[in-house]
Protein backbone atom coordinates (compact mmCIF):
# COMPACT_ATOMS: atom_id res chain seq x y z
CA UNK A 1 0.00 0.00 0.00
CA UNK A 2 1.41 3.20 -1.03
CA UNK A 3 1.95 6.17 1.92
CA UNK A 4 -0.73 8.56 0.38
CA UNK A 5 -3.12 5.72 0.40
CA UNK A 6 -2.41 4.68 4.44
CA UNK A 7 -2.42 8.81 5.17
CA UNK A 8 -5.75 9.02 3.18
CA UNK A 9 -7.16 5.62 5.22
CA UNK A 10 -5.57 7.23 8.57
CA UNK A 11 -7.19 10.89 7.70
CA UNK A 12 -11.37 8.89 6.80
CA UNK A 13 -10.85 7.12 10.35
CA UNK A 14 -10.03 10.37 11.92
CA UNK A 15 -13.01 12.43 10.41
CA UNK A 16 -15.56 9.35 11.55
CA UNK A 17 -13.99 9.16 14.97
CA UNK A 18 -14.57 13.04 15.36
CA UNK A 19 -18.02 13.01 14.10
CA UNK A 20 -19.00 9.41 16.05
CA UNK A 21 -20.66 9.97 19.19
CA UNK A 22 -19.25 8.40 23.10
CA UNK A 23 -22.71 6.86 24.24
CA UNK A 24 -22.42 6.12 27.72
CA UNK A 25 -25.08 4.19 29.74
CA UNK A 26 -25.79 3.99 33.01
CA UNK A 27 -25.86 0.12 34.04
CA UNK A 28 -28.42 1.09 36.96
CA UNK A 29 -30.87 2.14 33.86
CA UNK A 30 -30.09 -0.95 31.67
CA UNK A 31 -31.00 -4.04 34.40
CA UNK A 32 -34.39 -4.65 35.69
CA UNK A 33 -34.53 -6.01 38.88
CA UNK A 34 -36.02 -9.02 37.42
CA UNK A 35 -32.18 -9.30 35.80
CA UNK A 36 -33.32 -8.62 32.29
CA UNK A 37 -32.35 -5.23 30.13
CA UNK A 38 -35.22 -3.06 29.59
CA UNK A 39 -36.85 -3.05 25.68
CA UNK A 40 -36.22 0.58 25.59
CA UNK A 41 -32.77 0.77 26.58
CA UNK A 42 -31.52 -2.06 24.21
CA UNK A 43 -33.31 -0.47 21.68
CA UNK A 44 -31.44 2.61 21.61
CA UNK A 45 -28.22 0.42 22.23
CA UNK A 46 -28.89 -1.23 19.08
CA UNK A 47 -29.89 1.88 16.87
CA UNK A 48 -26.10 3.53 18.65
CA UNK A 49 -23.92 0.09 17.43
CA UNK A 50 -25.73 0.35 14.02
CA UNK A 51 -25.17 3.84 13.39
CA UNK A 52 -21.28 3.38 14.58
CA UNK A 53 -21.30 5.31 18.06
CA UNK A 54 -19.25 4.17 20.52
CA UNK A 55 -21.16 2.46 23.15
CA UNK A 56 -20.18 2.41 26.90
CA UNK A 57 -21.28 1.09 29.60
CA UNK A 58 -20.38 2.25 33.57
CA UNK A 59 -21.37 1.90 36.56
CA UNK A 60 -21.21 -1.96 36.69
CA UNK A 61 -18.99 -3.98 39.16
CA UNK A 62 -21.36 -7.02 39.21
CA UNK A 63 -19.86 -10.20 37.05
CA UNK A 64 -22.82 -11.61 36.35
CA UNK A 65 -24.61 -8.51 34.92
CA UNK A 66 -21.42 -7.85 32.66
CA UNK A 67 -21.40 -11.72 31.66
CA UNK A 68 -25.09 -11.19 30.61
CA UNK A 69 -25.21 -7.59 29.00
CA UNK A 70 -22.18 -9.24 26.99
CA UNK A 71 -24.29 -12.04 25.95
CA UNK A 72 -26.78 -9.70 24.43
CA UNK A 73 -24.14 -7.05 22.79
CA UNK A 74 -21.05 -7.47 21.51
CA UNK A 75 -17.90 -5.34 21.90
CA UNK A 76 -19.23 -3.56 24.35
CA UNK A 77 -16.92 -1.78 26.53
CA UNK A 78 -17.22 -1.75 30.80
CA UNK A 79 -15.74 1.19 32.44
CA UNK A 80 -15.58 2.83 35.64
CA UNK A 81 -15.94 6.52 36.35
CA UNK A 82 -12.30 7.75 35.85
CA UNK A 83 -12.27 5.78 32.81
CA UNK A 84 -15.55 8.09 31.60
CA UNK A 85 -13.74 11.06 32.62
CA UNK A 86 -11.20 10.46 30.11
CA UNK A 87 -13.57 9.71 26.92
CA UNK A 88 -16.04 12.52 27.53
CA UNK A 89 -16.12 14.80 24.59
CA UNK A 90 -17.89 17.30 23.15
CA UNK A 91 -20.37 15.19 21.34
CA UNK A 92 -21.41 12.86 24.68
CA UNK A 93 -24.45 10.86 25.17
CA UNK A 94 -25.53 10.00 28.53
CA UNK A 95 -28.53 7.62 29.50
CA UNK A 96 -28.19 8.07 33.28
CA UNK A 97 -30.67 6.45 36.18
CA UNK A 98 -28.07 7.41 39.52
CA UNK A 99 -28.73 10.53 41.39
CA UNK A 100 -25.51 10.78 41.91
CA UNK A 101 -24.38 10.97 38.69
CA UNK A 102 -27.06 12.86 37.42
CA UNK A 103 -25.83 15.73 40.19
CA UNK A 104 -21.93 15.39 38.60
CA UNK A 105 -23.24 16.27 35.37
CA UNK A 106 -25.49 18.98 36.11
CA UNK A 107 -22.33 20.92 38.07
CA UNK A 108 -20.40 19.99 34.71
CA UNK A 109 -23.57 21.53 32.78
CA UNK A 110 -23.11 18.45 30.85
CA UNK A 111 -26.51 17.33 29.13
CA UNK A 112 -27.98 13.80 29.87
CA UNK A 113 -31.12 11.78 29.29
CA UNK A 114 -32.81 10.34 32.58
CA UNK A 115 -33.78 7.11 32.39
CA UNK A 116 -36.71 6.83 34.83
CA UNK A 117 -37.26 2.78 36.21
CA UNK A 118 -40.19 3.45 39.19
CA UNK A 119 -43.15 5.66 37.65
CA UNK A 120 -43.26 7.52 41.29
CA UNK A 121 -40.10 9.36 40.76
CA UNK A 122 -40.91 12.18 39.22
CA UNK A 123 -44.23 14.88 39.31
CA UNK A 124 -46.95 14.86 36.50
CA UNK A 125 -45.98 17.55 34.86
CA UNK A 126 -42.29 16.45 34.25
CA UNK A 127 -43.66 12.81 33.22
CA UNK A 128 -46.25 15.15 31.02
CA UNK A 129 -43.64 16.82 28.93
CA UNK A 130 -40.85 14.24 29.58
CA UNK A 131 -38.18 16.62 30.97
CA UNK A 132 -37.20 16.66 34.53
CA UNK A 133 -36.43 19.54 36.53
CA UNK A 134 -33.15 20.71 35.12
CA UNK A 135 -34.99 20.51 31.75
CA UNK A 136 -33.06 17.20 30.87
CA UNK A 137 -35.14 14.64 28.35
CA UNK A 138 -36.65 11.69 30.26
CA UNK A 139 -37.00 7.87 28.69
CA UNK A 140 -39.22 5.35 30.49
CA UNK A 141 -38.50 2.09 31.35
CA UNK A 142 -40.54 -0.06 29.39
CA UNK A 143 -41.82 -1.93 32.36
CA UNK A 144 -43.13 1.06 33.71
CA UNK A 145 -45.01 2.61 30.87
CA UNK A 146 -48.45 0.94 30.96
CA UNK A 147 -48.39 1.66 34.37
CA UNK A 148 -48.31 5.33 34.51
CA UNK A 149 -51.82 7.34 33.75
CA UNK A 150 -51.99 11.15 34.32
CA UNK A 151 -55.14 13.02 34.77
CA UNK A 152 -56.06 16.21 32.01
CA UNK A 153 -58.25 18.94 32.13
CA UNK A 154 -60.46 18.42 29.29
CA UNK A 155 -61.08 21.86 28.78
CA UNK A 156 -57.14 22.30 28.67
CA UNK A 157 -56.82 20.01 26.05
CA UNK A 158 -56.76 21.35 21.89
CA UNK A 159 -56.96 18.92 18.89
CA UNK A 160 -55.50 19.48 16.48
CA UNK A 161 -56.70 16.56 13.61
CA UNK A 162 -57.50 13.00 14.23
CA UNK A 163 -54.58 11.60 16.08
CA UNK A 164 -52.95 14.61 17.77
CA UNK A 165 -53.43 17.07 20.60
CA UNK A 166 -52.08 20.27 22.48
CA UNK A 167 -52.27 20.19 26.32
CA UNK A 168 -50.54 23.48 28.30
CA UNK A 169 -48.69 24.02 24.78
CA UNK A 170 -47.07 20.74 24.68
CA UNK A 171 -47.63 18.83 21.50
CA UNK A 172 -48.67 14.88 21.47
CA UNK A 173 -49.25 12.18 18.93
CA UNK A 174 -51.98 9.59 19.77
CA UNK A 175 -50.20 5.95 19.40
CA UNK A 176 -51.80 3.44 17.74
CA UNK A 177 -53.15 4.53 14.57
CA UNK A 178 -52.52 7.00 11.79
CA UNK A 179 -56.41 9.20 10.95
CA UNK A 180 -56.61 10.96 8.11
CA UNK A 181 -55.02 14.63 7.78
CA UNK A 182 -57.27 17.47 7.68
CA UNK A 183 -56.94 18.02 4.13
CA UNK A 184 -57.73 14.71 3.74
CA UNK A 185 -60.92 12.83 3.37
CA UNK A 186 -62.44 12.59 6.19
CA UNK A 187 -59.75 14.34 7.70
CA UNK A 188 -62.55 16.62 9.15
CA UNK A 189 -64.77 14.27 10.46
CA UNK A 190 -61.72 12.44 12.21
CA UNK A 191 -60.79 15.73 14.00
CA UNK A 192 -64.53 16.27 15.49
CA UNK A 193 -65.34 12.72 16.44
CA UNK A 194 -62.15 13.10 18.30
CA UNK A 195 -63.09 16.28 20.03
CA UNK A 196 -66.66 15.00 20.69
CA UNK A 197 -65.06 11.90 22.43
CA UNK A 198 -63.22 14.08 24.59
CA UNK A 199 -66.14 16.61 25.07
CA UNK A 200 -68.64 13.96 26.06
CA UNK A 201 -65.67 12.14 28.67
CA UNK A 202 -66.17 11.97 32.40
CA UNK A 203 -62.67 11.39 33.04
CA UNK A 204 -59.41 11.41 30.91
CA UNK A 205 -56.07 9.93 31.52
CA UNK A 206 -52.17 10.50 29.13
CA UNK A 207 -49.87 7.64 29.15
CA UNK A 208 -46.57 8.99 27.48
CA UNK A 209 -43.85 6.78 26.17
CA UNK A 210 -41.72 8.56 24.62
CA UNK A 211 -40.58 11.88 22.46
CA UNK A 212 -40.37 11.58 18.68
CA UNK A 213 -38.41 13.70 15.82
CA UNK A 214 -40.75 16.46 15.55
CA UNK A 215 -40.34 16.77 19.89
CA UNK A 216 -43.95 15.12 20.35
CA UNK A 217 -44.86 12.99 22.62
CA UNK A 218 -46.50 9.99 21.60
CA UNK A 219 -48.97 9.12 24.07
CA UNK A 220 -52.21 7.04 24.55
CA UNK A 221 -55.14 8.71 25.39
CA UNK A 222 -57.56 7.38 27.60
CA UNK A 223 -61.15 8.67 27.72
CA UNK A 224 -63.28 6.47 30.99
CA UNK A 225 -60.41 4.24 31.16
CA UNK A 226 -60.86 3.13 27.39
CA UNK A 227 -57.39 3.95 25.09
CA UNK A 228 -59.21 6.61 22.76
CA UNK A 229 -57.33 4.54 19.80
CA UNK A 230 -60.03 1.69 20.73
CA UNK A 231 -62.86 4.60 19.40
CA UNK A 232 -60.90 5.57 16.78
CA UNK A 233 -60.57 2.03 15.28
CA UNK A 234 -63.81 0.61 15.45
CA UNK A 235 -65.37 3.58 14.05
CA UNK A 236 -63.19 3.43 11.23
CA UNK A 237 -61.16 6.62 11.66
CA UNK A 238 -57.89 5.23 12.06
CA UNK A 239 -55.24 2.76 10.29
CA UNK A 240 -53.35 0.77 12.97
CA UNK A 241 -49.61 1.76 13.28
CA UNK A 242 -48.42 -1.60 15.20
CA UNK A 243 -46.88 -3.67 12.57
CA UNK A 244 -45.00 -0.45 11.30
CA UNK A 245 -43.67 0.93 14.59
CA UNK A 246 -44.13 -1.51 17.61
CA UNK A 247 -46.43 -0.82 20.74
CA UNK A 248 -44.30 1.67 22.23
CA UNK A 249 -44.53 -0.21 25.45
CA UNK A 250 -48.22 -1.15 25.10
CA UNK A 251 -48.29 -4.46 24.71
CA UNK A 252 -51.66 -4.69 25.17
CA UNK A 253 -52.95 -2.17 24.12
CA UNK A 254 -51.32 -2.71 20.66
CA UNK A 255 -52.89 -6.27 20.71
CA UNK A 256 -56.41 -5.15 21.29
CA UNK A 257 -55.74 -2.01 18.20
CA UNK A 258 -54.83 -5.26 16.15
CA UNK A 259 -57.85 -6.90 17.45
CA UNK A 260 -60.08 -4.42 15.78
CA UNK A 261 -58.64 -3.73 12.80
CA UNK A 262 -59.43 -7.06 11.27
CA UNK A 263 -62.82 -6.10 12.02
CA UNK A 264 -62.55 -2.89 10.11
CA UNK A 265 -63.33 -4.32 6.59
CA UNK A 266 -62.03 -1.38 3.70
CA UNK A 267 -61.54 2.03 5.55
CA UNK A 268 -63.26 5.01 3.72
CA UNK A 269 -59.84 6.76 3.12
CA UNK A 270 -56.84 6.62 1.62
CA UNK A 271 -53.77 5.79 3.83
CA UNK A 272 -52.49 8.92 5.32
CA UNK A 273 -48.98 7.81 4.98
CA UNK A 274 -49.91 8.08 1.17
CA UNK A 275 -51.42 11.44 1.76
CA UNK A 276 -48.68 12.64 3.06
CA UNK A 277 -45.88 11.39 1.04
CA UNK A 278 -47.56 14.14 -1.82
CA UNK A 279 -50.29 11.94 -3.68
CA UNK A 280 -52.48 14.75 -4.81
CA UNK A 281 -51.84 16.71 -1.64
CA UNK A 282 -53.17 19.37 -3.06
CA UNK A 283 -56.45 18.89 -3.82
CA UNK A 284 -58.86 16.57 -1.06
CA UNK A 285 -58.86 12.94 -2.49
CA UNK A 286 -61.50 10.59 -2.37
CA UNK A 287 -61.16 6.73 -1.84
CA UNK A 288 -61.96 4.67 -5.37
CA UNK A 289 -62.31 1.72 -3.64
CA UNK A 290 -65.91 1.30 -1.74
CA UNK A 291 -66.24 0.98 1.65
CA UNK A 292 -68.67 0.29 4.20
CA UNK A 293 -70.86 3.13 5.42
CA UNK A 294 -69.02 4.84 8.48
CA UNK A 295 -70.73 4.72 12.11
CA UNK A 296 -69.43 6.97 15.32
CA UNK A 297 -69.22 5.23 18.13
CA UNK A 298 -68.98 7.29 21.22
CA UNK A 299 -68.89 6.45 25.08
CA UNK A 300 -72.69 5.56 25.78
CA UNK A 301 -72.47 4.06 22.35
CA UNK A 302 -70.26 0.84 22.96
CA UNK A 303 -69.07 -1.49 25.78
CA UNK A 304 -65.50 -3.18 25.75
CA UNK A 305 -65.96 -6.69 27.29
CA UNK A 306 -62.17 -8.06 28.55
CA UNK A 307 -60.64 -10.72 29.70
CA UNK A 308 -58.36 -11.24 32.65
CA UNK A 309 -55.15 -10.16 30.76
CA UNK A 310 -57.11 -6.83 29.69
CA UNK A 311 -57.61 -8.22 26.10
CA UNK A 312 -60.69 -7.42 24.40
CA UNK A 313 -63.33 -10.42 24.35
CA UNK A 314 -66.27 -8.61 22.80
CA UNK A 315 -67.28 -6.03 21.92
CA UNK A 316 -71.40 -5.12 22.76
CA UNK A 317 -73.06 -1.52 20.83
CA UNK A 318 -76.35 -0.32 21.14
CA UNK A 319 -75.97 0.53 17.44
């Protein structure tokens, strides 16, 4: 190999190494107590190898948690704190769960993400826009995500079109299902059902899971205890989302949205992914294909009959 060629090799390494990120993760946030590592933090593991971060983890003098996380990943590197010291740099990731570290970071005004394992750690309104206190991003712990339901003000709460809201001018995306856009077929009718659901609601409950690329927070909605995305489907104003993107951490939640859309038969739109990806965006489409006639099913309207592992049985209408 000629010298220019090794220099040239020498100088591509260099430029990836510079833009490559250090990911380190807290071991406290990877390890259940139940021994296993959480969905959500392997997850972003995974997408951090892929990419071609560097991934570390610290924090871990137990054997047998190293011999397992190794298991899992591969050439993944076990440090201790000095060790982290040395390899921060300007581009740092950290996916911290110790208070103690958290409190080193803040007095280094070095930026983390907060990994949050027990869903009583932190007030509603941080859980509600998924920051903590020092303004930090929080991720949930997958085992923890069903589990947490905050209380809205309905009145506080702005829709915007069929599967997203505004509460105290923080943006969500309903999980679950894609309705049609506004300048869509439909797209109107989507948007009122949804705001008549929430209008006619005794009670409403958010479950957030996590933020997306456009800094929403996808959510489920719960209006009497019944995941809004339930309404949505069997009234034919959504397209379930769960074989694209996962449940998010709603296991079954997702199953029951997959429960009723094999009971949809054809939907009377177009899929909004379509829509949006500029098929005649500007002009409202209509669907060539027929469809049954569409019937809103609201809270009085429909009973969800379960069984013991919160699936849905049957389903009973007074329509």
């Amino acid at each position: 190999m000629k010298i220019s060629s090794l220099v040239f090799i020498i100088l591509i390494f260099t430029q990836l190494s510079l833009y490559s990120l250090n990911v380190f993760i807290d071991s406290n946030a990877l390890i259940d107590s139940k021994d296993n590592i959480d969905k959500n933090i392997e997850k972003i593991i995974r997408e951090h190898v892929y990419i071609g971060n560097n991934v570390y983890i610290f924090s871990s003098n137990n054997k047998l948690q190293k011999d397992y996380i190794k298991k899992v990943f591969h050439n993944i590197k076990f440090i201790n704190e000095f060790e982290m010291n040395l390899l921060i740099k300007s581009n740092s990731v950290f996916y911290v769960n110790s208070n103690d570290i958290i409190k080193k970071l803040n007095k280094k005004n070095i930026k983390y993400i907060r990994v949050i394992t027990e869903n009583d750690l932190l007030k509603n309104a941080e859980l509600l826009k998924l920051q903590d206190e020092n303004n930090s991003d929080l991720l949930l712990s997958y085992k923890i995500i069903e589990n947490i339901k905050i209380p809205l003000i309905k009145n506080n709460i702005k829709v915007h079109d069929g599967d997203s809201i505004y509460y105290e001018n923080i943006s969500y995306r309903l999980l679950g299902f894609d309705a049609p856009e506004r300048t869509q077929e439909y797209g109107v009718i989507a948007k009122n059902y949804l705001e008549e659901l929430i209008k006619n609601a005794n009670k409403i409950y958010l479950s957030p899971a996590e933020k997306d690329i456009y800094n929403r927070v996808l959510c489920h909605l719960y209006i009497d205890d019944v995941p809004i995305a339930y309404y949505m489907m069997i009234s034919r104003m959504g397209i379930q989302t769960i074989t694209s993107y996962g449940d998010n951490g709603f296991s079954t939640i997702a199953e029951n949205i997959l429960f009723l859309s094999r009971t949809q038969g054809r939907l009377p739109f177009i899929s909004p992914k379509k829509f949006r990806a500029g098929e005649k965006k500007d002009k409202i489409i209509k669907t060539k294909a027929k469809s049954k006639k569409v019937h809103l099913l609201y809270n009085n309207d429909i009973i969800f009959n379960y069984t013991k592992n919160g699936l849905i049985d049957s389903i009973t209408t007074n329509k």
